[in-house]
PDB file of N, CA and C in Angstrom:
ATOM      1  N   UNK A   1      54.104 146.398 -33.888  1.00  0.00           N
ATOM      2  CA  UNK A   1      54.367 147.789 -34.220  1.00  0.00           C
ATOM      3  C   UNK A   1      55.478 148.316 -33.326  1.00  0.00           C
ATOM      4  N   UNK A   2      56.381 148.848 -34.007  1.00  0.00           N
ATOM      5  CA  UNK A   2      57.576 149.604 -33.275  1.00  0.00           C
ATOM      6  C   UNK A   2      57.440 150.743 -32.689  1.00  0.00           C
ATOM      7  N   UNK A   3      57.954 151.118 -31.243  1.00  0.00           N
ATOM      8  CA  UNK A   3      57.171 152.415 -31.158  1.00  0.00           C
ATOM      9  C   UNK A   3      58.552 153.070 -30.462  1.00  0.00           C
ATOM     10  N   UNK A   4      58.251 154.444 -30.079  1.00  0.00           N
ATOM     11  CA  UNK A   4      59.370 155.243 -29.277  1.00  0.00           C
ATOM     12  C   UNK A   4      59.690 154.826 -27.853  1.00  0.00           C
ATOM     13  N   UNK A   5      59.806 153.445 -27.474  1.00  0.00           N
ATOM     14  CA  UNK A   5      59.779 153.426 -25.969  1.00  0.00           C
ATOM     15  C   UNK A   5      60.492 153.996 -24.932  1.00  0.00           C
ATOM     16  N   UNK A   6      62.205 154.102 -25.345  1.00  0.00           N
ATOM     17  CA  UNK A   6      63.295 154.605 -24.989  1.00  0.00           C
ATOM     18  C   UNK A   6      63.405 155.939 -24.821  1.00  0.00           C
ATOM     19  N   UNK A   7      62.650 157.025 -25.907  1.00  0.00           N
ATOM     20  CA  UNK A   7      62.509 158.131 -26.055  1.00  0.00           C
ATOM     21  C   UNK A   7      61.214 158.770 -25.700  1.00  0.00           C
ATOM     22  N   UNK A   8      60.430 158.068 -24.854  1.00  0.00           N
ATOM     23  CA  UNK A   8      59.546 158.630 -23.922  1.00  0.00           C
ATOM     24  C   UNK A   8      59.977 158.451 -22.849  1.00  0.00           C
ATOM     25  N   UNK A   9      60.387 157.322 -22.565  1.00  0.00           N
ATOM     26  CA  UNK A   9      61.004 156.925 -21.068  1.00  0.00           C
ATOM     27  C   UNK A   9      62.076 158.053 -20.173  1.00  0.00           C
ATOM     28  N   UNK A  10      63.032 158.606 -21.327  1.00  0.00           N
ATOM     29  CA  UNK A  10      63.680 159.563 -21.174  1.00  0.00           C
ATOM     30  C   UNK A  10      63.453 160.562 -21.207  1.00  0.00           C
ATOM     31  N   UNK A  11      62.308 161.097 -22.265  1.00  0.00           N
ATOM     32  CA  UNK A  11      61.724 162.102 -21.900  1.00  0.00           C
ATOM     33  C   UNK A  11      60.915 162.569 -20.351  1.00  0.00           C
ATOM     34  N   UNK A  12      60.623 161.861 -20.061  1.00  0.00           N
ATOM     35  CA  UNK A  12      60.037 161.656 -18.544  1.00  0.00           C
ATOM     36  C   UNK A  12      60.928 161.894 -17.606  1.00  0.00           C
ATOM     37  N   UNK A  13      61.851 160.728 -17.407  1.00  0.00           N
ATOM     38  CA  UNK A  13      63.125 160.942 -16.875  1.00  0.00           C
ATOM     39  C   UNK A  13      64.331 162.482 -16.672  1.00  0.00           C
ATOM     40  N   UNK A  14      64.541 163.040 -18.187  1.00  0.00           N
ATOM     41  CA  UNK A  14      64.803 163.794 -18.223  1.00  0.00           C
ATOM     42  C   UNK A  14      64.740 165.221 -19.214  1.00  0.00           C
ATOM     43  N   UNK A  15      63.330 165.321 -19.467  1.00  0.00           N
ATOM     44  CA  UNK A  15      62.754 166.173 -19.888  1.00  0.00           C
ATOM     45  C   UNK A  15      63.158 166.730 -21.694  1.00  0.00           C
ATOM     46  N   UNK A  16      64.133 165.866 -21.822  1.00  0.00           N
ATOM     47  CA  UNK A  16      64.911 166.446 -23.012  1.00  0.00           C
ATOM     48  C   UNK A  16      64.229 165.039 -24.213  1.00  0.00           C
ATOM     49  N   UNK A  17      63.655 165.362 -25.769  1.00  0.00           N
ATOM     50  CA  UNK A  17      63.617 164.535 -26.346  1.00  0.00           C
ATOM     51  C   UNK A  17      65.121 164.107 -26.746  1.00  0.00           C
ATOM     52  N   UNK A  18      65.279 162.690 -26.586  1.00  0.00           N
ATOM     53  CA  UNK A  18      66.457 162.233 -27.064  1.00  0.00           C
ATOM     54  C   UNK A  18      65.974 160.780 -28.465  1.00  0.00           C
ATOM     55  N   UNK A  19      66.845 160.723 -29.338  1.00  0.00           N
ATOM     56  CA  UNK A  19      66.902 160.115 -30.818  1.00  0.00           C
ATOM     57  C   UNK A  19      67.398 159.091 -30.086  1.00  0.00           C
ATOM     58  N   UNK A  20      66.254 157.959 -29.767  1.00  0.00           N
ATOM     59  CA  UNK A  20      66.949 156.523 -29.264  1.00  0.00           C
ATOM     60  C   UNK A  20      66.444 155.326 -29.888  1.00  0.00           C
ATOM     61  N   UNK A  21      66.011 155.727 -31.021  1.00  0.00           N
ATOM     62  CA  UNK A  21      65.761 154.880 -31.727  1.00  0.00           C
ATOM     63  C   UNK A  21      64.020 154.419 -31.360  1.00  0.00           C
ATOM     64  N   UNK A  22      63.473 153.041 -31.766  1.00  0.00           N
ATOM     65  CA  UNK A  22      62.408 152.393 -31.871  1.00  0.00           C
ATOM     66  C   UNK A  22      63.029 151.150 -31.435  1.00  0.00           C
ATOM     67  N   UNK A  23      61.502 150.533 -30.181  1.00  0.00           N
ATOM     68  CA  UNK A  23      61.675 149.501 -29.754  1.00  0.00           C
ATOM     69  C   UNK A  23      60.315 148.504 -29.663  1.00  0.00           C
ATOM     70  N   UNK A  24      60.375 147.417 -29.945  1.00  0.00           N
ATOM     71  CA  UNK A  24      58.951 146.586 -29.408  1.00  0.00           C
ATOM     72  C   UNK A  24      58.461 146.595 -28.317  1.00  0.00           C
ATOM     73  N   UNK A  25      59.698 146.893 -27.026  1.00  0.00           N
ATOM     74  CA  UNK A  25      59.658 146.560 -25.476  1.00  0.00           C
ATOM     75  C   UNK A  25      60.283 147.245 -25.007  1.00  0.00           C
ATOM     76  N   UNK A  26      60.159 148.060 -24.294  1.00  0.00           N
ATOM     77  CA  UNK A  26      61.242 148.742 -23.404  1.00  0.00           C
ATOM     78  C   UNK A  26      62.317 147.812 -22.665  1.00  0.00           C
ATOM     79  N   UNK A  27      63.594 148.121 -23.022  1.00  0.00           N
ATOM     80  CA  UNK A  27      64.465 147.347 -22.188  1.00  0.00           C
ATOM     81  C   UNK A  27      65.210 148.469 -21.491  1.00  0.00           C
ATOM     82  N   UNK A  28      65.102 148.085 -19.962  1.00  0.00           N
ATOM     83  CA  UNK A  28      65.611 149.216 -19.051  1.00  0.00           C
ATOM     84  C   UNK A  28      67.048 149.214 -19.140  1.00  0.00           C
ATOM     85  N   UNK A  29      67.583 148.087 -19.079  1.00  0.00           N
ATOM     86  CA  UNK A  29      69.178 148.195 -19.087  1.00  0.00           C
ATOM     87  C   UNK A  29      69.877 148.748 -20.037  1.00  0.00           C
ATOM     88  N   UNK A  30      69.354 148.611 -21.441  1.00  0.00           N
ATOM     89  CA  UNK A  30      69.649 149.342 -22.753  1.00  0.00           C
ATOM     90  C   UNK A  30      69.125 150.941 -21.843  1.00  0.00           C
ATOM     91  N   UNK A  31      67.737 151.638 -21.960  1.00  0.00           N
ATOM     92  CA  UNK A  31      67.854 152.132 -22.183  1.00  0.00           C
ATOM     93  C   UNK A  31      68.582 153.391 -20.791  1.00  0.00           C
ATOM     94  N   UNK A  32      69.208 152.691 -19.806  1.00  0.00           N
ATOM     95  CA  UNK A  32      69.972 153.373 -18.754  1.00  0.00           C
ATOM     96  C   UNK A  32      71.460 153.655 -19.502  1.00  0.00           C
ATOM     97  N   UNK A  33      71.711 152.305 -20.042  1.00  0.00           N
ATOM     98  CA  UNK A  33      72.802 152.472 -20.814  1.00  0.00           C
ATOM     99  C   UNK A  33      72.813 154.011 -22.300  1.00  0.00           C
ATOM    100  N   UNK A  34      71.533 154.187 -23.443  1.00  0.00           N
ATOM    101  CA  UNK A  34      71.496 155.055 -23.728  1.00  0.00           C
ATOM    102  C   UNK A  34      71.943 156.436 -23.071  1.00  0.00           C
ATOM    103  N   UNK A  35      70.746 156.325 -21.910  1.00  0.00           N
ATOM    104  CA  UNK A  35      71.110 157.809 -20.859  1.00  0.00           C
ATOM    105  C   UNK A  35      72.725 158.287 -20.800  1.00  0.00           C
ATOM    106  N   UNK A  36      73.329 156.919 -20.388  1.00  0.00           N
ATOM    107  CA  UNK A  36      74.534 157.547 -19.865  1.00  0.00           C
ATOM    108  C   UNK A  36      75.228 157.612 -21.137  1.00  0.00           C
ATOM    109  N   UNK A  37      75.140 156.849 -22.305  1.00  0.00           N
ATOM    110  CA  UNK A  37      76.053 157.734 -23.400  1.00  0.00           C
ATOM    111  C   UNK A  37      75.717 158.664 -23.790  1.00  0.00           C
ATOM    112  N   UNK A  38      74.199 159.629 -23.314  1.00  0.00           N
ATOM    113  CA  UNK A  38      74.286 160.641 -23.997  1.00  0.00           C
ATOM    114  C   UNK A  38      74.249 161.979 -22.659  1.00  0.00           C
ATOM    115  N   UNK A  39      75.348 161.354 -21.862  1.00  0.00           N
ATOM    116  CA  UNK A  39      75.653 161.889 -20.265  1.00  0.00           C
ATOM    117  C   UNK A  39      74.944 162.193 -19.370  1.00  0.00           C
ATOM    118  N   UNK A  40      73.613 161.689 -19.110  1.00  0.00           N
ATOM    119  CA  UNK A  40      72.569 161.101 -18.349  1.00  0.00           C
ATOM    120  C   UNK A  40      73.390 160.560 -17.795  1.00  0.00           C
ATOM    121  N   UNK A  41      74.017 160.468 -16.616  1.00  0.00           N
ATOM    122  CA  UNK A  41      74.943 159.583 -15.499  1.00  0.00           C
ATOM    123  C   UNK A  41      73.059 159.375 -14.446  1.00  0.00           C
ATOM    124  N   UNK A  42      73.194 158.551 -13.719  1.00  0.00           N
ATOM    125  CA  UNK A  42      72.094 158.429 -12.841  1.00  0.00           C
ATOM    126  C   UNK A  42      71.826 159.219 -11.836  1.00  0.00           C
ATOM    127  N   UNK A  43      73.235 159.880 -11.630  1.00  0.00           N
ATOM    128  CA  UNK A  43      73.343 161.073 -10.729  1.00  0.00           C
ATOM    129  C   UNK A  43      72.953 162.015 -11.329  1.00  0.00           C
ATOM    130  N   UNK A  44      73.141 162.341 -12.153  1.00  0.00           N
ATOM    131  CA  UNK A  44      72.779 163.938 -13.074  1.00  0.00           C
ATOM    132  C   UNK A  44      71.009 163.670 -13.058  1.00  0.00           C
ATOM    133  N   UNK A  45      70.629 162.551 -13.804  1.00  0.00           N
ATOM    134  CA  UNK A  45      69.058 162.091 -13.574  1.00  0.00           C
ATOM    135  C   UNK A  45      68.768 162.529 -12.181  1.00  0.00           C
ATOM    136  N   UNK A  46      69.259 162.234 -11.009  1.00  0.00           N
ATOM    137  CA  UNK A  46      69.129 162.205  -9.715  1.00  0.00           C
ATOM    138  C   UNK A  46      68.742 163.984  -9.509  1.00  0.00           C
ATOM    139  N   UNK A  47      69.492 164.177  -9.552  1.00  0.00           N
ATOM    140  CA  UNK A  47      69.636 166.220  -9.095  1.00  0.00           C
ATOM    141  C   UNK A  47      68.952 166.900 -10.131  1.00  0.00           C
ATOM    142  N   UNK A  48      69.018 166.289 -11.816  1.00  0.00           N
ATOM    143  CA  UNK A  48      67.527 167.091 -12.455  1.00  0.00           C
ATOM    144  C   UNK A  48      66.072 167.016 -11.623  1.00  0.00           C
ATOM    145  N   UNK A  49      65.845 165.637 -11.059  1.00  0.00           N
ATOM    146  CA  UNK A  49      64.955 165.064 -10.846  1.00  0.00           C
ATOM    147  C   UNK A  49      64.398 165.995  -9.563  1.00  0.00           C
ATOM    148  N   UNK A  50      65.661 166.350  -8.380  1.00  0.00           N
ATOM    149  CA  UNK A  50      65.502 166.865  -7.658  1.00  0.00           C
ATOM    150  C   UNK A  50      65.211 168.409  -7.697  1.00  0.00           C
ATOM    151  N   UNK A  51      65.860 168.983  -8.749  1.00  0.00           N
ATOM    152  CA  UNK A  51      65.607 170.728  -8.556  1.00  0.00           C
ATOM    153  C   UNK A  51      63.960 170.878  -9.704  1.00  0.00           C
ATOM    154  N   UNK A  52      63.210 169.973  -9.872  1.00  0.00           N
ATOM    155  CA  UNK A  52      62.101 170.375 -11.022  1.00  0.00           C
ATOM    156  C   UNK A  52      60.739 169.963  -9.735  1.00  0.00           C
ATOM    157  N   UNK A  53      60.000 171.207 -10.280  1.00  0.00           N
ATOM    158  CA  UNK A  53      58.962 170.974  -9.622  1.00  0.00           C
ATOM    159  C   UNK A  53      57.876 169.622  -9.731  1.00  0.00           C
ATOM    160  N   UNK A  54      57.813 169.698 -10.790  1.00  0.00           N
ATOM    161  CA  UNK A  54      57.605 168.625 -11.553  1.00  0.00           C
ATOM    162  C   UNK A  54      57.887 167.438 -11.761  1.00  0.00           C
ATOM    163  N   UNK A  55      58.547 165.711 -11.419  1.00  0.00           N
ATOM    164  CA  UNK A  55      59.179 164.746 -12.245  1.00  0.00           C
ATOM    165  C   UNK A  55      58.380 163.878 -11.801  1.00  0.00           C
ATOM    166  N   UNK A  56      58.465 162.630 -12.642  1.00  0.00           N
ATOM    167  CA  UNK A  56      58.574 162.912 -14.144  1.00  0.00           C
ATOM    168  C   UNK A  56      58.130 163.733 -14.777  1.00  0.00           C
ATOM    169  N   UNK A  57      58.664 164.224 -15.735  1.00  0.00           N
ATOM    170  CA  UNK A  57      57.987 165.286 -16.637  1.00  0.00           C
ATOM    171  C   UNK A  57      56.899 164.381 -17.475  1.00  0.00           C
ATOM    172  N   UNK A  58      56.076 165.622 -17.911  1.00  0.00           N
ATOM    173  CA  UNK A  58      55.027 164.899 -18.224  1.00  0.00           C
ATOM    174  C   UNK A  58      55.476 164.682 -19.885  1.00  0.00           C
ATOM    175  N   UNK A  59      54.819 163.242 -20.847  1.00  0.00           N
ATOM    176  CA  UNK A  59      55.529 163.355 -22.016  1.00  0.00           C
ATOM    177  C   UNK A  59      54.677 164.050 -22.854  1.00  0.00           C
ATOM    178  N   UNK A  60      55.366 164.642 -24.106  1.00  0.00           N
ATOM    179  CA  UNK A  60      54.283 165.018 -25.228  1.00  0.00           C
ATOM    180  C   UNK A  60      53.619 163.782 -25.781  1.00  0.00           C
ATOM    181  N   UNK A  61      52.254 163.865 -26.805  1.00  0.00           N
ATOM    182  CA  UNK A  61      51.491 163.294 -27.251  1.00  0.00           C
ATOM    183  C   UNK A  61      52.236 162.580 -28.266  1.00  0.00           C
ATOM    184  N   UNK A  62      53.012 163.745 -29.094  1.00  0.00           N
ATOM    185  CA  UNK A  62      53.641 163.131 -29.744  1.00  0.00           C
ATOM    186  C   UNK A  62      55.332 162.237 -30.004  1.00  0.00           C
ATOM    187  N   UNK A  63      55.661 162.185 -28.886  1.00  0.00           N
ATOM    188  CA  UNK A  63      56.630 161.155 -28.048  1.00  0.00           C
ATOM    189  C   UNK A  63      55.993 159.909 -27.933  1.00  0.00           C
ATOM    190  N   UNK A  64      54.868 159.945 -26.986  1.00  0.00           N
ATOM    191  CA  UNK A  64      54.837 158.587 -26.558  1.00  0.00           C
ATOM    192  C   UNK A  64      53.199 158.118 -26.967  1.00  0.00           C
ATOM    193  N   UNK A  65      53.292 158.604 -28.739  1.00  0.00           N
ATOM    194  CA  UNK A  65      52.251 157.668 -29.601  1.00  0.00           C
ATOM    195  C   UNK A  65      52.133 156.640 -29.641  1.00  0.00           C
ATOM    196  N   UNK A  66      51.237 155.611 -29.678  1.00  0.00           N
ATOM    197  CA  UNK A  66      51.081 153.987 -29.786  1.00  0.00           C
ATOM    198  C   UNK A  66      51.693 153.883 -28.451  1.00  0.00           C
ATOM    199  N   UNK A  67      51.565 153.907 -27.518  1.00  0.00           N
ATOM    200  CA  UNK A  67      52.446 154.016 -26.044  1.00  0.00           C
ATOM    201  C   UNK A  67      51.545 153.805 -24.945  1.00  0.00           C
ATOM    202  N   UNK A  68      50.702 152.062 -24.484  1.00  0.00           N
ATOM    203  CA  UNK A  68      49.860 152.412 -23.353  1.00  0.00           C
ATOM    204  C   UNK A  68      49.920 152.816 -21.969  1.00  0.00           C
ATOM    205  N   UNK A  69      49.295 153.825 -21.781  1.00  0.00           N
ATOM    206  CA  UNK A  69      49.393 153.934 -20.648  1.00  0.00           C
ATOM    207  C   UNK A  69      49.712 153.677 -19.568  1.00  0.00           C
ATOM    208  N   UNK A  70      48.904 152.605 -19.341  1.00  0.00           N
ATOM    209  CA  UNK A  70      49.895 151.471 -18.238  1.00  0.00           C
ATOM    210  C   UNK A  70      51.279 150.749 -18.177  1.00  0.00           C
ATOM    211  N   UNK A  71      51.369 150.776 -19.130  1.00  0.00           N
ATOM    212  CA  UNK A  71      53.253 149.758 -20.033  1.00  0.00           C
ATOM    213  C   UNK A  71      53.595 150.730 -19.751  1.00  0.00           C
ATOM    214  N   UNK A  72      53.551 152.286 -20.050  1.00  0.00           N
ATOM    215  CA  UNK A  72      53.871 153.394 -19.902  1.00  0.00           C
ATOM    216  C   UNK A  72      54.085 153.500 -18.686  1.00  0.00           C
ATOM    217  N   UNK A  73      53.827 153.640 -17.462  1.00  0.00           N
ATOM    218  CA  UNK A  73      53.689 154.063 -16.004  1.00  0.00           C
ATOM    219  C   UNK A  73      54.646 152.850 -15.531  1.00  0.00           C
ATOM    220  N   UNK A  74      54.050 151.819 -16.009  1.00  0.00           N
ATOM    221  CA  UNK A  74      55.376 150.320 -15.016  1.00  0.00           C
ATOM    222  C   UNK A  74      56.702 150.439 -16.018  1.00  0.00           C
ATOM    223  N   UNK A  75      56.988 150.781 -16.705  1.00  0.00           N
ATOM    224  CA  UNK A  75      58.139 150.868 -17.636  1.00  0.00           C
ATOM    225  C   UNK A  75      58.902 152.037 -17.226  1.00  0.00           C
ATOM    226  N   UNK A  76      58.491 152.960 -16.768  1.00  0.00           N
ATOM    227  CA  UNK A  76      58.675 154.064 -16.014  1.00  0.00           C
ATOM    228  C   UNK A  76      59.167 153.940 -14.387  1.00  0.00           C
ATOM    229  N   UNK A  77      58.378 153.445 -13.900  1.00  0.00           N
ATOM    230  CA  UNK A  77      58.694 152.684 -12.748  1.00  0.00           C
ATOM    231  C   UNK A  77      59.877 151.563 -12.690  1.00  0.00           C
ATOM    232  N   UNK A  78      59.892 150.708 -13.528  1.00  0.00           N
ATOM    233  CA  UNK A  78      60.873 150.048 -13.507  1.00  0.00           C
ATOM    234  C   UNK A  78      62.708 151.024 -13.952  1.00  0.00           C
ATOM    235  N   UNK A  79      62.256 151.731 -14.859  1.00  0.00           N
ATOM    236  CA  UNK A  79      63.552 153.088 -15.061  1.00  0.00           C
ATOM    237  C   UNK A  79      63.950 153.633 -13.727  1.00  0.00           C
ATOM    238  N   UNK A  80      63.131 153.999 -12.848  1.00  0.00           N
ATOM    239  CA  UNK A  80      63.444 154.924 -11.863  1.00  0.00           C
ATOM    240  C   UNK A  80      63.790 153.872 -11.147  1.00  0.00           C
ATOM    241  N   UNK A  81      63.746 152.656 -10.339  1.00  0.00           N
ATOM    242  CA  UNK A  81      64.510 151.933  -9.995  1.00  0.00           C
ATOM    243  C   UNK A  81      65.368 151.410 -10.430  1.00  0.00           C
ATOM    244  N   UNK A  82      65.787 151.432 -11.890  1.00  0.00           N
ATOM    245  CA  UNK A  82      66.756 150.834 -12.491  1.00  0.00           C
ATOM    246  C   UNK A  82      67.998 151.939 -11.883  1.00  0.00           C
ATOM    247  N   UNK A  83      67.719 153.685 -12.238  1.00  0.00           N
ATOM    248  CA  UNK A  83      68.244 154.733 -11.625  1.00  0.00           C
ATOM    249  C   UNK A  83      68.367 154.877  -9.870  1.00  0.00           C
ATOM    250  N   UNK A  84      68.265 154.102  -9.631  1.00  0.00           N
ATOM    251  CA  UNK A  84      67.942 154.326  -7.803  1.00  0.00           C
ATOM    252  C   UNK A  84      66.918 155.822  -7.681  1.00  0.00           C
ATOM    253  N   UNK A  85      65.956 155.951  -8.182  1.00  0.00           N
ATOM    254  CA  UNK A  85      65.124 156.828  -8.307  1.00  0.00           C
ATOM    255  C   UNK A  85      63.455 156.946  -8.302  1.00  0.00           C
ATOM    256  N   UNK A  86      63.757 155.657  -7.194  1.00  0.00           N
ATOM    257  CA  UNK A  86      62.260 155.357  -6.669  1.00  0.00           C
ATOM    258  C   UNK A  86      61.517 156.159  -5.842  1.00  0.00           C
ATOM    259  N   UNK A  87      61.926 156.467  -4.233  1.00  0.00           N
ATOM    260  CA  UNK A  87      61.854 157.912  -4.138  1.00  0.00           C
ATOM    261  C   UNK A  87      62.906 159.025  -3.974  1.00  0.00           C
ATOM    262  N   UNK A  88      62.257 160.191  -4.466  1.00  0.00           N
ATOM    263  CA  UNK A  88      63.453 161.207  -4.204  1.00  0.00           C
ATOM    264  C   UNK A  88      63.843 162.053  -3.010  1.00  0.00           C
ATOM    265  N   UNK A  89      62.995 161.572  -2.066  1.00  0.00           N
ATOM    266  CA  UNK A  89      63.261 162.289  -0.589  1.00  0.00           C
ATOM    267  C   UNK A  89      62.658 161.307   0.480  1.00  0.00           C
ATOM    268  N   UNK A  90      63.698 160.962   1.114  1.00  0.00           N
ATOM    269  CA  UNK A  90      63.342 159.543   2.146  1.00  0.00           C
ATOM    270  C   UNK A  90      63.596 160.372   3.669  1.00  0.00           C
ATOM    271  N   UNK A  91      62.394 159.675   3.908  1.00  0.00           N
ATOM    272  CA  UNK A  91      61.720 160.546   5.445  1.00  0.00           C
ATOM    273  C   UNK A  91      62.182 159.652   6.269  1.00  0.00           C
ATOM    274  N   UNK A  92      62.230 160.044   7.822  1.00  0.00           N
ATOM    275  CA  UNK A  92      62.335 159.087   8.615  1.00  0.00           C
ATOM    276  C   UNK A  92      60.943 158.751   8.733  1.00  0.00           C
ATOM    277  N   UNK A  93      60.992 157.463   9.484  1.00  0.00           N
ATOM    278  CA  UNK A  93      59.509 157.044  10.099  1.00  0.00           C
ATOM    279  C   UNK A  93      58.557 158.093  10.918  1.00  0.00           C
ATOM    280  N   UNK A  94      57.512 158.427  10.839  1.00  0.00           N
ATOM    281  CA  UNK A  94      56.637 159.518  11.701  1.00  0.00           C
ATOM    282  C   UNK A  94      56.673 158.307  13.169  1.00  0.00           C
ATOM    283  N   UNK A  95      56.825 159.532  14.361  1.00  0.00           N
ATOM    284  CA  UNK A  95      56.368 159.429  15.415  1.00  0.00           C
ATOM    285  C   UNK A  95      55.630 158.843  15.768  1.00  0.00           C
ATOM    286  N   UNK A  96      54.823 157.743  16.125  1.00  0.00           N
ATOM    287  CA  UNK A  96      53.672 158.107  17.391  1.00  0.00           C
ATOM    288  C   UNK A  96      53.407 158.762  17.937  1.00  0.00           C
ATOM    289  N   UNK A  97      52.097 159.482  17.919  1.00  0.00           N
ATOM    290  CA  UNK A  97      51.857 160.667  19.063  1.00  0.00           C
ATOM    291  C   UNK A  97      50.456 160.203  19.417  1.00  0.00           C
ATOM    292  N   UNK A  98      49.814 160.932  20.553  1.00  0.00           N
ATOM    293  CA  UNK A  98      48.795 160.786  20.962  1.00  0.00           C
ATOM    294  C   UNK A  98      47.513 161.375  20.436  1.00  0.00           C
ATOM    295  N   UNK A  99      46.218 160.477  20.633  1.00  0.00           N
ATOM    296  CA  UNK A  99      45.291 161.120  20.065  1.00  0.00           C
ATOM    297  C   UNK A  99      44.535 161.840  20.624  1.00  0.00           C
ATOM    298  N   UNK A 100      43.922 163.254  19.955  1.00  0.00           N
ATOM    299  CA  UNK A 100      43.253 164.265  20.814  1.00  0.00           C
ATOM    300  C   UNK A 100      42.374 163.626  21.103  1.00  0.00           C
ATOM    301  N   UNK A 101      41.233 164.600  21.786  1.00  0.00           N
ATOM    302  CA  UNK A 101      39.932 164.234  22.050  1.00  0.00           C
ATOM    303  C   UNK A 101      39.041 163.594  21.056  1.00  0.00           C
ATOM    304  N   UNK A 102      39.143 164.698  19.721  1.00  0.00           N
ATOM    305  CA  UNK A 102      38.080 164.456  18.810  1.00  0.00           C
ATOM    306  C   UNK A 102      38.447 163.542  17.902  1.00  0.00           C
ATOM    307  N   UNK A 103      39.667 162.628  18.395  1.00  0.00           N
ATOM    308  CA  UNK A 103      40.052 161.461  17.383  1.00  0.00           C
ATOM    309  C   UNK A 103      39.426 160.013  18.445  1.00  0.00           C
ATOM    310  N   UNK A 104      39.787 160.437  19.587  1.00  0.00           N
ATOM    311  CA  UNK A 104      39.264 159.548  20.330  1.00  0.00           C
ATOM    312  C   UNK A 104      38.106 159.491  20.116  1.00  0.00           C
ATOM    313  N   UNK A 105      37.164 160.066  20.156  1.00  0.00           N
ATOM    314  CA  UNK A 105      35.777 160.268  20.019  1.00  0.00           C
ATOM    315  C   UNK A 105      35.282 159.569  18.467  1.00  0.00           C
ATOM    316  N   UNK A 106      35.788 159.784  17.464  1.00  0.00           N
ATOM    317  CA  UNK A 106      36.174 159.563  16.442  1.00  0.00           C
ATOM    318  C   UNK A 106      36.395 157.383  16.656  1.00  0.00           C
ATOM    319  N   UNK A 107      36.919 157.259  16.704  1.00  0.00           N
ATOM    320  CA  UNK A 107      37.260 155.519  17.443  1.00  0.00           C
ATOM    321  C   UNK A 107      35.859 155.017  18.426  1.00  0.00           C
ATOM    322  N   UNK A 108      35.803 155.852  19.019  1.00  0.00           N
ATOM    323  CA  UNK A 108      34.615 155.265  19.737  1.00  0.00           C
ATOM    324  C   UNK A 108      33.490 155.512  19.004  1.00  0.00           C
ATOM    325  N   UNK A 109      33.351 155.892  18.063  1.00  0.00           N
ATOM    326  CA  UNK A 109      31.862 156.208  17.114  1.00  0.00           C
ATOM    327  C   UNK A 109      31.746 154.995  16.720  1.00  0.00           C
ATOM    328  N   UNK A 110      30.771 154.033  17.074  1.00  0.00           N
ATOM    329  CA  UNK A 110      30.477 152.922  16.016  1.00  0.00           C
ATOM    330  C   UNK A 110      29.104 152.843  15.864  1.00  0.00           C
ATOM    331  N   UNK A 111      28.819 152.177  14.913  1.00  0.00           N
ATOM    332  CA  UNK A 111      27.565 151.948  14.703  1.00  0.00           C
ATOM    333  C   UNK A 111      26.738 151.091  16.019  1.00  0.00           C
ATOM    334  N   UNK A 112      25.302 151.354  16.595  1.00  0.00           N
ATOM    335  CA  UNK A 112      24.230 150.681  17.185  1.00  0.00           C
ATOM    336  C   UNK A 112      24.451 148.989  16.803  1.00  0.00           C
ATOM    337  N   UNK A 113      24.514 148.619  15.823  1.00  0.00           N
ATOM    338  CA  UNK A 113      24.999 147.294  15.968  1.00  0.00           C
ATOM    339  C   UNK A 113      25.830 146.843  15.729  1.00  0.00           C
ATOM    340  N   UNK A 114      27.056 147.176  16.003  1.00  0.00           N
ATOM    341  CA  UNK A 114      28.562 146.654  16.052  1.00  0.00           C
ATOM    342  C   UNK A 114      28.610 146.340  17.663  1.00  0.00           C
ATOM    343  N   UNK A 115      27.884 146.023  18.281  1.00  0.00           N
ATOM    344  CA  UNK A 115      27.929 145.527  19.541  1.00  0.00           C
ATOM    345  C   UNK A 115      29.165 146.010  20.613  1.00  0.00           C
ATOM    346  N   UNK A 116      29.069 146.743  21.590  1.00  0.00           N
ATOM    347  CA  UNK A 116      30.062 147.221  22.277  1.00  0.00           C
ATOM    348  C   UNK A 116      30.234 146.138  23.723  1.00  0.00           C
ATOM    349  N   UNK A 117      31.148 145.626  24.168  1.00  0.00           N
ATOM    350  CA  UNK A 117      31.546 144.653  24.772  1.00  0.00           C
ATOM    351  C   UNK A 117      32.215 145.191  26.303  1.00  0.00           C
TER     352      UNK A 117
END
């Protein structure tokens, strides 16, 4: 069964239904290539992605019919890395810091027979 793969994928991506035809399989390279002929550059994906409270957008029901869930989510995943759009805000590494009291305390809680040495 042929389904909308391209045109959920993008919908997600970038919130807009786009006419990309029917596919058996999602193919990411096709459908990055779609994006950008219909001026989806990966950058433009990039800075929608960034000013929405929201992304992915979530798809309608009726977009991504016959569409499982899971194929759905890794097909998705594989798009946003295809886009360099794995994450959209890269942190530095957190600190080390020290632990209060009640974390220490917290560590030393063990159970009566976990044997303390």
């Amino acid at each position: 069964m042929s389904t909308r793969w391209h045109a959920a994928l993008a919908y997600a991506l970038v919130g807009e239904e786009l006419d990309l035809g029917v596919q058996e399989t999602p193919d990411i390279a096709t459908l990055v290539a779609d994006l950008d002929a219909a001026g989806w550059v990966p950058d433009r994906v990039g800075e929608h992605a960034r000013a929405q409270a929201l992304w992915p957008h979530p798809i309608p029901d009726a977009v991504r019919a016959g569409l499982g869930a899971a194929q759905l989510q890794a097909a998705l995943g594989r798009a946003r890395a295809a886009l360099g759009l794995e994450v959209l805000t890269v942190l530095p590494p957190s600190r080390r810091s020290r632990l209060d009291a009640d974390e220490r305390r917290l560590l030393a809680d063990v159970p009566p027979h976990f044997g303390r040495t």
